[in-house]
C-alpha atoms as a PDB file:
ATOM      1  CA  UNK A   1      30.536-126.270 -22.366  1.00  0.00           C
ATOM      2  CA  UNK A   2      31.933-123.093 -21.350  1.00  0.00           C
ATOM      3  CA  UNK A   3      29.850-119.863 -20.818  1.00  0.00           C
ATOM      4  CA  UNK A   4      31.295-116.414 -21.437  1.00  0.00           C
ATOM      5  CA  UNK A   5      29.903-113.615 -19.964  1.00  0.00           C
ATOM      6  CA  UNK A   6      29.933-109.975 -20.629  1.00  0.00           C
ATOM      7  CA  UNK A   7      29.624-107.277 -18.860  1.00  0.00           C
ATOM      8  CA  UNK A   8      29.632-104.052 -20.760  1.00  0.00           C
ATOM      9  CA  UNK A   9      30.267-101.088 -18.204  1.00  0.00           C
ATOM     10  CA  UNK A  10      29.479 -97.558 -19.506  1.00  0.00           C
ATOM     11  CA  UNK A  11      30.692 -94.760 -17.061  1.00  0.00           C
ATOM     12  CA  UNK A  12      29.070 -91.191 -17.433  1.00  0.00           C
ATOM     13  CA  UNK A  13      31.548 -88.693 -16.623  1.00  0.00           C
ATOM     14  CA  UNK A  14      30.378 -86.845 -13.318  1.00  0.00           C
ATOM     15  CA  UNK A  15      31.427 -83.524 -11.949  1.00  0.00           C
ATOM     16  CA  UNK A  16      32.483 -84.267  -8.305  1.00  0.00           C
ATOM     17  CA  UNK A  17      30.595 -82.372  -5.137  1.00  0.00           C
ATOM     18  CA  UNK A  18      31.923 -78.939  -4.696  1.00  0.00           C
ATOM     19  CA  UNK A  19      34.671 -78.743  -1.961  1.00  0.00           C
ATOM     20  CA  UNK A  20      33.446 -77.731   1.509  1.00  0.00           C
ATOM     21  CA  UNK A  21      35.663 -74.271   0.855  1.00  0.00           C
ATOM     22  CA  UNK A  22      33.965 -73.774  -2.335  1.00  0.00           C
ATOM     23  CA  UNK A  23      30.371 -74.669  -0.846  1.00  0.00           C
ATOM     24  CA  UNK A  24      30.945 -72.479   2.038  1.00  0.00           C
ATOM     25  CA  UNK A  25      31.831 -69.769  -0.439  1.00  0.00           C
ATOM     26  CA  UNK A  26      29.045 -70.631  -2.635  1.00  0.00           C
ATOM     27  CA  UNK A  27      26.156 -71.011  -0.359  1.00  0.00           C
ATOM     28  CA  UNK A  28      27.115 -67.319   1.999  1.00  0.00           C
ATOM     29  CA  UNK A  29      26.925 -65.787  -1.828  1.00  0.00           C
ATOM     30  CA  UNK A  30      23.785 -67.322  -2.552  1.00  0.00           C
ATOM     31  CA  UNK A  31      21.950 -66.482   0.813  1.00  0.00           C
ATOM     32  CA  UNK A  32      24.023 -62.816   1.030  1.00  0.00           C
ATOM     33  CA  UNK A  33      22.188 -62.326  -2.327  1.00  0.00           C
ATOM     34  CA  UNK A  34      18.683 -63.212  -1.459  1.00  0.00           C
ATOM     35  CA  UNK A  35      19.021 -61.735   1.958  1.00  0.00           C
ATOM     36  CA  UNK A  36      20.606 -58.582   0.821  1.00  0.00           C
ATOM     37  CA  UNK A  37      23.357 -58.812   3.957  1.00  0.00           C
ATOM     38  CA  UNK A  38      26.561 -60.098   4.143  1.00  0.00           C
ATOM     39  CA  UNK A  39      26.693 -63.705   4.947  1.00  0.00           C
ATOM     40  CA  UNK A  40      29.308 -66.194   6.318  1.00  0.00           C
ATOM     41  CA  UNK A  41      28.949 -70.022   6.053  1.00  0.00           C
ATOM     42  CA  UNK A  42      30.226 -72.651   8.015  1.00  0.00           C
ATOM     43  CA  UNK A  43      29.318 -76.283   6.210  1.00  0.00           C
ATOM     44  CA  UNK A  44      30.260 -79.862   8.035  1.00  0.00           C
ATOM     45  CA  UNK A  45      31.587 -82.293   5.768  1.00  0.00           C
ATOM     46  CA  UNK A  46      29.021 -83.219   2.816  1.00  0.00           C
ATOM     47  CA  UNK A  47      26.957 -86.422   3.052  1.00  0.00           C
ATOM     48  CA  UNK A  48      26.242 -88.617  -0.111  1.00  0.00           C
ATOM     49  CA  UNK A  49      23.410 -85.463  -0.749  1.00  0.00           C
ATOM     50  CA  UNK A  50      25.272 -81.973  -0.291  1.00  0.00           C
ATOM     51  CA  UNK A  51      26.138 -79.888   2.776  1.00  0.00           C
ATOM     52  CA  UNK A  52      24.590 -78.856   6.161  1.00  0.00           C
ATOM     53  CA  UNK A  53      25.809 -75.447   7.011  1.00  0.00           C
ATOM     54  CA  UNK A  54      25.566 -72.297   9.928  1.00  0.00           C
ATOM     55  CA  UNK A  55      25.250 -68.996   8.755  1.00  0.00           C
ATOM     56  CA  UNK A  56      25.740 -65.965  10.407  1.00  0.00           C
ATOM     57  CA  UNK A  57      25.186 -62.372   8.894  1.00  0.00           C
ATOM     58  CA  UNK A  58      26.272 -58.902   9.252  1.00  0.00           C
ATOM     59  CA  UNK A  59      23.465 -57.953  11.735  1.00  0.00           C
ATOM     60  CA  UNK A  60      25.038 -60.846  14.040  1.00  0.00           C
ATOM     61  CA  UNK A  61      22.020 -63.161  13.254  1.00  0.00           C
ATOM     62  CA  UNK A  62      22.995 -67.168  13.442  1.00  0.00           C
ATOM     63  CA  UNK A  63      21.613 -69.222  10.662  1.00  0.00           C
ATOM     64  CA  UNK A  64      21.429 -72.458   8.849  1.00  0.00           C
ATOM     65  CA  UNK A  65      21.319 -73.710   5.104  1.00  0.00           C
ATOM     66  CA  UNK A  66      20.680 -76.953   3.991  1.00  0.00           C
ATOM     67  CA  UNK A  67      22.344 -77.560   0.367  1.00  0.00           C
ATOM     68  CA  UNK A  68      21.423 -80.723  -1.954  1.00  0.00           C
ATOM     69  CA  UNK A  69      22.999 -81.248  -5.292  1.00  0.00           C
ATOM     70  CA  UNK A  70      20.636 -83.396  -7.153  1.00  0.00           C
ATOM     71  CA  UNK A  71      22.340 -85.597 -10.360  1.00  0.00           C
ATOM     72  CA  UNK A  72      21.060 -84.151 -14.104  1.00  0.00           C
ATOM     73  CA  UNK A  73      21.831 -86.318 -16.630  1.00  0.00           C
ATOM     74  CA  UNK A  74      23.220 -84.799 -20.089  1.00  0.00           C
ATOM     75  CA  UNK A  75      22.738 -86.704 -23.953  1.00  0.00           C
ATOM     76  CA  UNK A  76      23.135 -90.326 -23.652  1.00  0.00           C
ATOM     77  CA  UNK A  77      25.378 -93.371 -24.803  1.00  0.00           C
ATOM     78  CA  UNK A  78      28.854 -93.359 -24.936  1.00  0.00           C
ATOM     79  CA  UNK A  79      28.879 -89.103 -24.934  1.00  0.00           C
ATOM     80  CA  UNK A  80      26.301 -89.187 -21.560  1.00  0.00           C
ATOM     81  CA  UNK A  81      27.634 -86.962 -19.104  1.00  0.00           C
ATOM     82  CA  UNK A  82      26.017 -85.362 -15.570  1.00  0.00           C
ATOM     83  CA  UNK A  83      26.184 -82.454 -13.437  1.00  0.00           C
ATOM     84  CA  UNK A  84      25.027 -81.362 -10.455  1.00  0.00           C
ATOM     85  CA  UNK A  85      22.209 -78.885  -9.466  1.00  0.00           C
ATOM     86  CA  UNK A  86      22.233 -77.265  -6.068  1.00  0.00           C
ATOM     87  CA  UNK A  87      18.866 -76.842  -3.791  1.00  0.00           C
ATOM     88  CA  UNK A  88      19.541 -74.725  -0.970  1.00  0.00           C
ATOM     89  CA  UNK A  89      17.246 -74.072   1.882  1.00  0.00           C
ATOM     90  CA  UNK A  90      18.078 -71.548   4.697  1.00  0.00           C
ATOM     91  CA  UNK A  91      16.321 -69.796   7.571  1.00  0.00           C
ATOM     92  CA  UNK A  92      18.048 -67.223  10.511  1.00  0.00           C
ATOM     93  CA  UNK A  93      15.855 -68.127  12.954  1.00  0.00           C
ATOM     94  CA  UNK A  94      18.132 -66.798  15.592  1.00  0.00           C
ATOM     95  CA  UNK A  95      18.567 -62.954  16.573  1.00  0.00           C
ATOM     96  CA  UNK A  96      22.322 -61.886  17.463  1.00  0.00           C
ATOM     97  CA  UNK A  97      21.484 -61.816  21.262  1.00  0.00           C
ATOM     98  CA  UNK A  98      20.155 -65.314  21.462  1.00  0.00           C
ATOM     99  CA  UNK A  99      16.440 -64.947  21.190  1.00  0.00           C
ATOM    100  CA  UNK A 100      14.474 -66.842  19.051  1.00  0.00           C
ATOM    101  CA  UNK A 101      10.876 -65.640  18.141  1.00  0.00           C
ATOM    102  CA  UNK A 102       8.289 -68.178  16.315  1.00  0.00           C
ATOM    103  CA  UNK A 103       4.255 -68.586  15.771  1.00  0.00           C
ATOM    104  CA  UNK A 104       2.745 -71.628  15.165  1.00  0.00           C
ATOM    105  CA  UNK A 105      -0.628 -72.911  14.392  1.00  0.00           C
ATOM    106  CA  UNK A 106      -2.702 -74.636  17.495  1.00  0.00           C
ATOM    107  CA  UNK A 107      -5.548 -75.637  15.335  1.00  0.00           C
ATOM    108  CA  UNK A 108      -6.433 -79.275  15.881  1.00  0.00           C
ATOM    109  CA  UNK A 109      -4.641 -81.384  14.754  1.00  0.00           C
ATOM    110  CA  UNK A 110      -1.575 -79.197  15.675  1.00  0.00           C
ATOM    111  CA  UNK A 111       0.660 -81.058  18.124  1.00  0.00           C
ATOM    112  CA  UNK A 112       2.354 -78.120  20.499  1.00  0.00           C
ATOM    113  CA  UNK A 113       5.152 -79.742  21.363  1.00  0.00           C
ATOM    114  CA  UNK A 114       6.154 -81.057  17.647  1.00  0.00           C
ATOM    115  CA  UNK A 115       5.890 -77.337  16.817  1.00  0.00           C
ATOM    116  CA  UNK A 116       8.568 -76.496  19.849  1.00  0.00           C
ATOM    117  CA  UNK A 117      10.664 -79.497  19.075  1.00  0.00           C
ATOM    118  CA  UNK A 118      10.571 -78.108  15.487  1.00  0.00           C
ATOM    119  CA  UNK A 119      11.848 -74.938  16.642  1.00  0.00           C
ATOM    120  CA  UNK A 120      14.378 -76.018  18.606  1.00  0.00           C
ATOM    121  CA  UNK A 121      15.827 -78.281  15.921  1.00  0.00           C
ATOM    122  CA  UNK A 122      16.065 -75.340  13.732  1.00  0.00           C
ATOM    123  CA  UNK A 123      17.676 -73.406  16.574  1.00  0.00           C
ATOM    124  CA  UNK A 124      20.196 -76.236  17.016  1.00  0.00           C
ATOM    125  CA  UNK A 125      20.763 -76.175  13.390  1.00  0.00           C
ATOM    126  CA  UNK A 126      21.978 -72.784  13.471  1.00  0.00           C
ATOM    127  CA  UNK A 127      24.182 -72.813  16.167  1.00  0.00           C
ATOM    128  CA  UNK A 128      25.265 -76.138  15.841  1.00  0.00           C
ATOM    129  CA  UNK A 129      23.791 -77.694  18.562  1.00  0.00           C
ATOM    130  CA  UNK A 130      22.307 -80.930  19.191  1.00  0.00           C
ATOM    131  CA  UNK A 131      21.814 -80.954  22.441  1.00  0.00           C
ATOM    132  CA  UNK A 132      18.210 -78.664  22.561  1.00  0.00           C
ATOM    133  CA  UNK A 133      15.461 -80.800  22.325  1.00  0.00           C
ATOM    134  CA  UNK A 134      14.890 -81.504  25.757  1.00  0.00           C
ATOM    135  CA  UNK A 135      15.362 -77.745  26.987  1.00  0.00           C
ATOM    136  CA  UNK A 136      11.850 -76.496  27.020  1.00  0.00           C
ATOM    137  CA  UNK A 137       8.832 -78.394  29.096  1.00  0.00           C
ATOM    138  CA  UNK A 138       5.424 -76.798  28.989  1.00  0.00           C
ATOM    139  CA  UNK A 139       2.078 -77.604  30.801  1.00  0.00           C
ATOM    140  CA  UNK A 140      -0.651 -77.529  29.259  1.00  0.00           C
ATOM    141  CA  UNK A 141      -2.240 -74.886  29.414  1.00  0.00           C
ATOM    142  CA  UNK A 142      -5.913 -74.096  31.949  1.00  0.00           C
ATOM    143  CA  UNK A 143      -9.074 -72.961  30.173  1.00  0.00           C
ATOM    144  CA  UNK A 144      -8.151 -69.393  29.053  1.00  0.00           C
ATOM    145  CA  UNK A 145      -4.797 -69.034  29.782  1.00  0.00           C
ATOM    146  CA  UNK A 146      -0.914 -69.376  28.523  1.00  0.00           C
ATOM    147  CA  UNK A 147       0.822 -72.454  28.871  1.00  0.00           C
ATOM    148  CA  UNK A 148       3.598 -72.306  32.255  1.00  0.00           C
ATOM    149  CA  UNK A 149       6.857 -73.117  30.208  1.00  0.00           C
ATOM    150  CA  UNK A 150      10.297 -74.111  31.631  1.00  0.00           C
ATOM    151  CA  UNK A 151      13.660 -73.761  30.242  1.00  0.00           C
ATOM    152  CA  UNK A 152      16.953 -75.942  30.837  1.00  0.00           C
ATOM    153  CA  UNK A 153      20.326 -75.194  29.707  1.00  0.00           C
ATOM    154  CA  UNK A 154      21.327 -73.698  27.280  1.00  0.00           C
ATOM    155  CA  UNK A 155      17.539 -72.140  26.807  1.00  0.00           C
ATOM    156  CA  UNK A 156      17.953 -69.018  29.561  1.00  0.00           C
ATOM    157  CA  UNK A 157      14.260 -68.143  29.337  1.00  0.00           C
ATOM    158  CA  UNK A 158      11.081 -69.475  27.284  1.00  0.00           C
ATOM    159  CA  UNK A 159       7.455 -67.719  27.068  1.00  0.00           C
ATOM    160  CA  UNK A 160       4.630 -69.376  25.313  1.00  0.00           C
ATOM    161  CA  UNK A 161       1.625 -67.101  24.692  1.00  0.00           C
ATOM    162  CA  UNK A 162      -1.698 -66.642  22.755  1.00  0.00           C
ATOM    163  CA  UNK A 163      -0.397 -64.783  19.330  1.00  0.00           C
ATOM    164  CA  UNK A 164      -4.215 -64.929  18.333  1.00  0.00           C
ATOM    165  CA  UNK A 165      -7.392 -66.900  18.605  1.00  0.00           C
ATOM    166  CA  UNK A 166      -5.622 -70.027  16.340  1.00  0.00           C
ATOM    167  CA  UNK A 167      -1.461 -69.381  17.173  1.00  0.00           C
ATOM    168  CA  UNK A 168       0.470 -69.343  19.519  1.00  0.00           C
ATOM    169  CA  UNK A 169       3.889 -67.412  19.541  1.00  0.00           C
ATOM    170  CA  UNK A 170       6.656 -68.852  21.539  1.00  0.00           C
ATOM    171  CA  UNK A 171       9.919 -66.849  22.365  1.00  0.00           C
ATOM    172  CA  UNK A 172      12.803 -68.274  23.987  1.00  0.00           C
ATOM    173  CA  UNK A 173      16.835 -67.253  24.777  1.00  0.00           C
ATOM    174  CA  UNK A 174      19.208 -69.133  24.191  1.00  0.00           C
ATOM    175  CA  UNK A 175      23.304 -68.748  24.811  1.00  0.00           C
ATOM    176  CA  UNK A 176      24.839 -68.237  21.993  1.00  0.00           C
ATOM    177  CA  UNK A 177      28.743 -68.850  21.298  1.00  0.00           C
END
Protein backbone atom coordinates (compact mmCIF):
# COMPACT_ATOMS: atom_id res chain seq x y z
CA UNK A 1 0.00 0.00 0.00
CA UNK A 2 1.43 3.22 -0.83
CA UNK A 3 0.53 6.53 0.98
CA UNK A 4 0.61 9.88 -0.81
CA UNK A 5 0.89 12.83 0.96
CA UNK A 6 0.14 16.39 0.32
CA UNK A 7 1.28 19.24 1.36
CA UNK A 8 -0.48 22.29 0.09
CA UNK A 9 1.81 25.45 0.75
CA UNK A 10 0.09 28.87 0.45
CA UNK A 11 2.62 31.84 0.59
CA UNK A 12 1.20 35.40 1.48
CA UNK A 13 3.10 37.90 -0.31
CA UNK A 14 5.09 40.06 2.35
CA UNK A 15 6.61 43.46 2.00
CA UNK A 16 10.26 43.01 3.18
CA UNK A 17 11.74 45.23 6.36
CA UNK A 18 12.64 48.65 5.26
CA UNK A 19 16.42 49.02 4.46
CA UNK A 20 18.56 50.36 7.32
CA UNK A 21 19.04 53.69 4.87
CA UNK A 22 15.42 53.95 4.49
CA UNK A 23 14.72 53.28 8.37
CA UNK A 24 17.30 55.70 9.32
CA UNK A 25 15.58 58.16 7.03
CA UNK A 26 12.26 57.18 8.21
CA UNK A 27 12.58 57.07 11.89
CA UNK A 28 14.85 60.93 12.13
CA UNK A 29 11.47 62.13 10.08
CA UNK A 30 9.22 60.62 12.40
CA UNK A 31 10.95 61.79 15.72
CA UNK A 32 12.06 65.41 13.86
CA UNK A 33 8.23 65.65 13.50
CA UNK A 34 7.06 64.93 16.96
CA UNK A 35 10.00 66.70 18.45
CA UNK A 36 9.75 69.70 16.29
CA UNK A 37 13.89 69.67 15.74
CA UNK A 38 15.89 68.33 13.26
CA UNK A 39 16.85 64.80 13.85
CA UNK A 40 19.58 62.38 12.60
CA UNK A 41 19.39 58.55 13.02
CA UNK A 42 21.88 56.08 13.22
CA UNK A 43 20.10 52.32 13.24
CA UNK A 44 22.35 48.90 13.70
CA UNK A 45 21.34 46.24 11.52
CA UNK A 46 17.52 45.12 12.10
CA UNK A 47 16.77 42.01 14.17
CA UNK A 48 13.87 39.56 13.18
CA UNK A 49 11.59 42.72 14.97
CA UNK A 50 12.79 46.19 13.43
CA UNK A 51 15.70 48.51 14.25
CA UNK A 52 17.59 49.88 17.32
CA UNK A 53 18.77 53.32 16.54
CA UNK A 54 20.87 56.72 18.12
CA UNK A 55 19.52 59.91 17.51
CA UNK A 56 20.99 63.06 17.80
CA UNK A 57 19.21 66.52 17.18
CA UNK A 58 19.90 69.98 16.23
CA UNK A 59 20.36 71.21 19.86
CA UNK A 60 23.31 68.49 20.03
CA UNK A 61 21.13 66.20 22.27
CA UNK A 62 22.06 62.20 21.84
CA UNK A 63 19.11 59.94 21.60
CA UNK A 64 17.69 56.56 20.99
CA UNK A 65 14.60 54.99 19.11
CA UNK A 66 13.51 51.68 19.25
CA UNK A 67 11.46 50.71 15.92
CA UNK A 68 9.21 47.38 15.63
CA UNK A 69 7.34 46.53 12.52
CA UNK A 70 4.61 44.28 13.61
CA UNK A 71 3.02 41.77 10.58
CA UNK A 72 -0.88 42.91 9.49
CA UNK A 73 -2.43 40.51 7.61
CA UNK A 74 -4.62 41.68 4.45
CA UNK A 75 -7.98 39.46 2.86
CA UNK A 76 -7.30 35.87 2.94
CA UNK A 77 -6.83 32.68 0.66
CA UNK A 78 -5.02 32.59 -2.31
CA UNK A 79 -5.26 36.83 -2.63
CA UNK A 80 -3.88 37.11 1.38
CA UNK A 81 -1.23 39.50 1.47
CA UNK A 82 0.72 41.45 4.64
CA UNK A 83 2.41 44.53 5.47
CA UNK A 84 4.18 45.91 8.00
CA UNK A 85 3.29 48.53 10.72
CA UNK A 86 6.03 50.44 12.45
CA UNK A 87 6.03 51.15 16.48
CA UNK A 88 8.63 53.49 17.32
CA UNK A 89 9.69 54.45 20.75
CA UNK A 90 12.33 57.19 21.43
CA UNK A 91 13.65 59.23 24.35
CA UNK A 92 16.89 62.01 24.35
CA UNK A 93 17.76 61.38 27.58
CA UNK A 94 21.13 62.88 27.04
CA UNK A 95 21.96 66.78 26.95
CA UNK A 96 24.72 67.83 24.24
CA UNK A 97 27.40 68.25 27.02
CA UNK A 98 27.04 64.82 28.48
CA UNK A 99 24.74 65.26 31.40
CA UNK A 100 21.98 63.23 31.99
CA UNK A 101 19.16 64.44 34.40
CA UNK A 102 16.37 61.82 35.73
CA UNK A 103 13.71 61.47 38.82
CA UNK A 104 12.55 58.42 39.95
CA UNK A 105 10.11 57.16 42.42
CA UNK A 106 11.65 55.77 45.98
CA UNK A 107 8.34 54.65 47.23
CA UNK A 108 8.52 51.10 48.52
CA UNK A 109 8.70 48.86 46.56
CA UNK A 110 11.03 51.04 44.36
CA UNK A 111 14.41 49.34 43.97
CA UNK A 112 17.15 52.44 43.66
CA UNK A 113 19.51 50.83 41.92
CA UNK A 114 17.06 49.16 39.14
CA UNK A 115 16.00 52.80 38.64
CA UNK A 116 19.95 53.84 38.02
CA UNK A 117 20.65 50.73 36.06
CA UNK A 118 17.53 51.80 34.07
CA UNK A 119 19.01 55.02 33.42
CA UNK A 120 22.11 54.06 32.47
CA UNK A 121 20.81 51.53 29.94
CA UNK A 122 18.95 54.26 28.34
CA UNK A 123 22.09 56.40 28.42
CA UNK A 124 24.02 53.55 26.77
CA UNK A 125 21.32 53.28 24.30
CA UNK A 126 21.86 56.63 23.09
CA UNK A 127 25.32 56.79 22.74
CA UNK A 128 25.84 53.42 21.89
CA UNK A 129 27.38 52.15 24.73
CA UNK A 130 27.27 49.02 26.53
CA UNK A 131 29.70 49.29 28.73
CA UNK A 132 27.67 51.67 31.64
CA UNK A 133 26.08 49.60 33.94
CA UNK A 134 28.66 49.21 36.36
CA UNK A 135 29.72 53.05 36.38
CA UNK A 136 27.72 54.39 39.23
CA UNK A 137 27.89 52.76 43.02
CA UNK A 138 25.82 54.42 45.68
CA UNK A 139 25.52 53.86 49.52
CA UNK A 140 22.73 53.87 50.94
CA UNK A 141 21.82 56.56 52.16
CA UNK A 142 21.84 57.66 56.56
CA UNK A 143 18.55 58.71 58.13
CA UNK A 144 17.92 62.15 56.50
CA UNK A 145 20.36 62.48 54.09
CA UNK A 146 21.48 61.93 50.18
CA UNK A 147 22.92 58.85 49.15
CA UNK A 148 27.26 59.23 48.69
CA UNK A 149 27.41 58.16 44.90
CA UNK A 150 30.55 57.21 42.89
CA UNK A 151 31.24 57.35 39.30
CA UNK A 152 33.69 55.15 37.04
CA UNK A 153 34.57 55.70 33.56
CA UNK A 154 33.02 56.96 31.29
CA UNK A 155 30.44 58.56 34.07
CA UNK A 156 32.77 61.90 35.03
CA UNK A 157 30.49 62.85 37.92
CA UNK A 158 27.10 61.42 39.53
CA UNK A 159 24.81 63.24 42.30
CA UNK A 160 21.89 61.51 43.81
CA UNK A 161 19.57 63.80 45.81
CA UNK A 162 16.10 64.17 47.48
CA UNK A 163 13.86 65.68 44.38
CA UNK A 164 10.93 65.55 47.02
CA UNK A 165 9.51 63.69 49.95
CA UNK A 166 8.80 60.33 47.45
CA UNK A 167 11.75 60.94 44.40
CA UNK A 168 14.77 61.14 44.08
CA UNK A 169 16.57 62.98 41.11
CA UNK A 170 19.84 61.65 40.01
CA UNK A 171 22.22 63.63 37.61
CA UNK A 172 25.24 62.28 36.20
CA UNK A 173 28.07 63.27 33.20
CA UNK A 174 29.01 61.28 31.04
CA UNK A 175 31.77 61.62 27.94
CA UNK A 176 30.25 61.84 25.08
CA UNK A 177 31.87 61.07 21.49
Amino acid sequence: MITLTIVLVTAATRDPLPSRDEAQHQVAAQVAAAENTTVTATCTEPDSHGYACRLRDRAGRYGYAATVYDQVSQGDGEFASSRHEDLTTWGFPVAADGTVTTSFDVRPPSDVSASISRSLLLTGDALGRTDLLTTIDCAPPRLGMDYQCTAHAPVLSVTLAHGSRTHYDLTYRVAVP
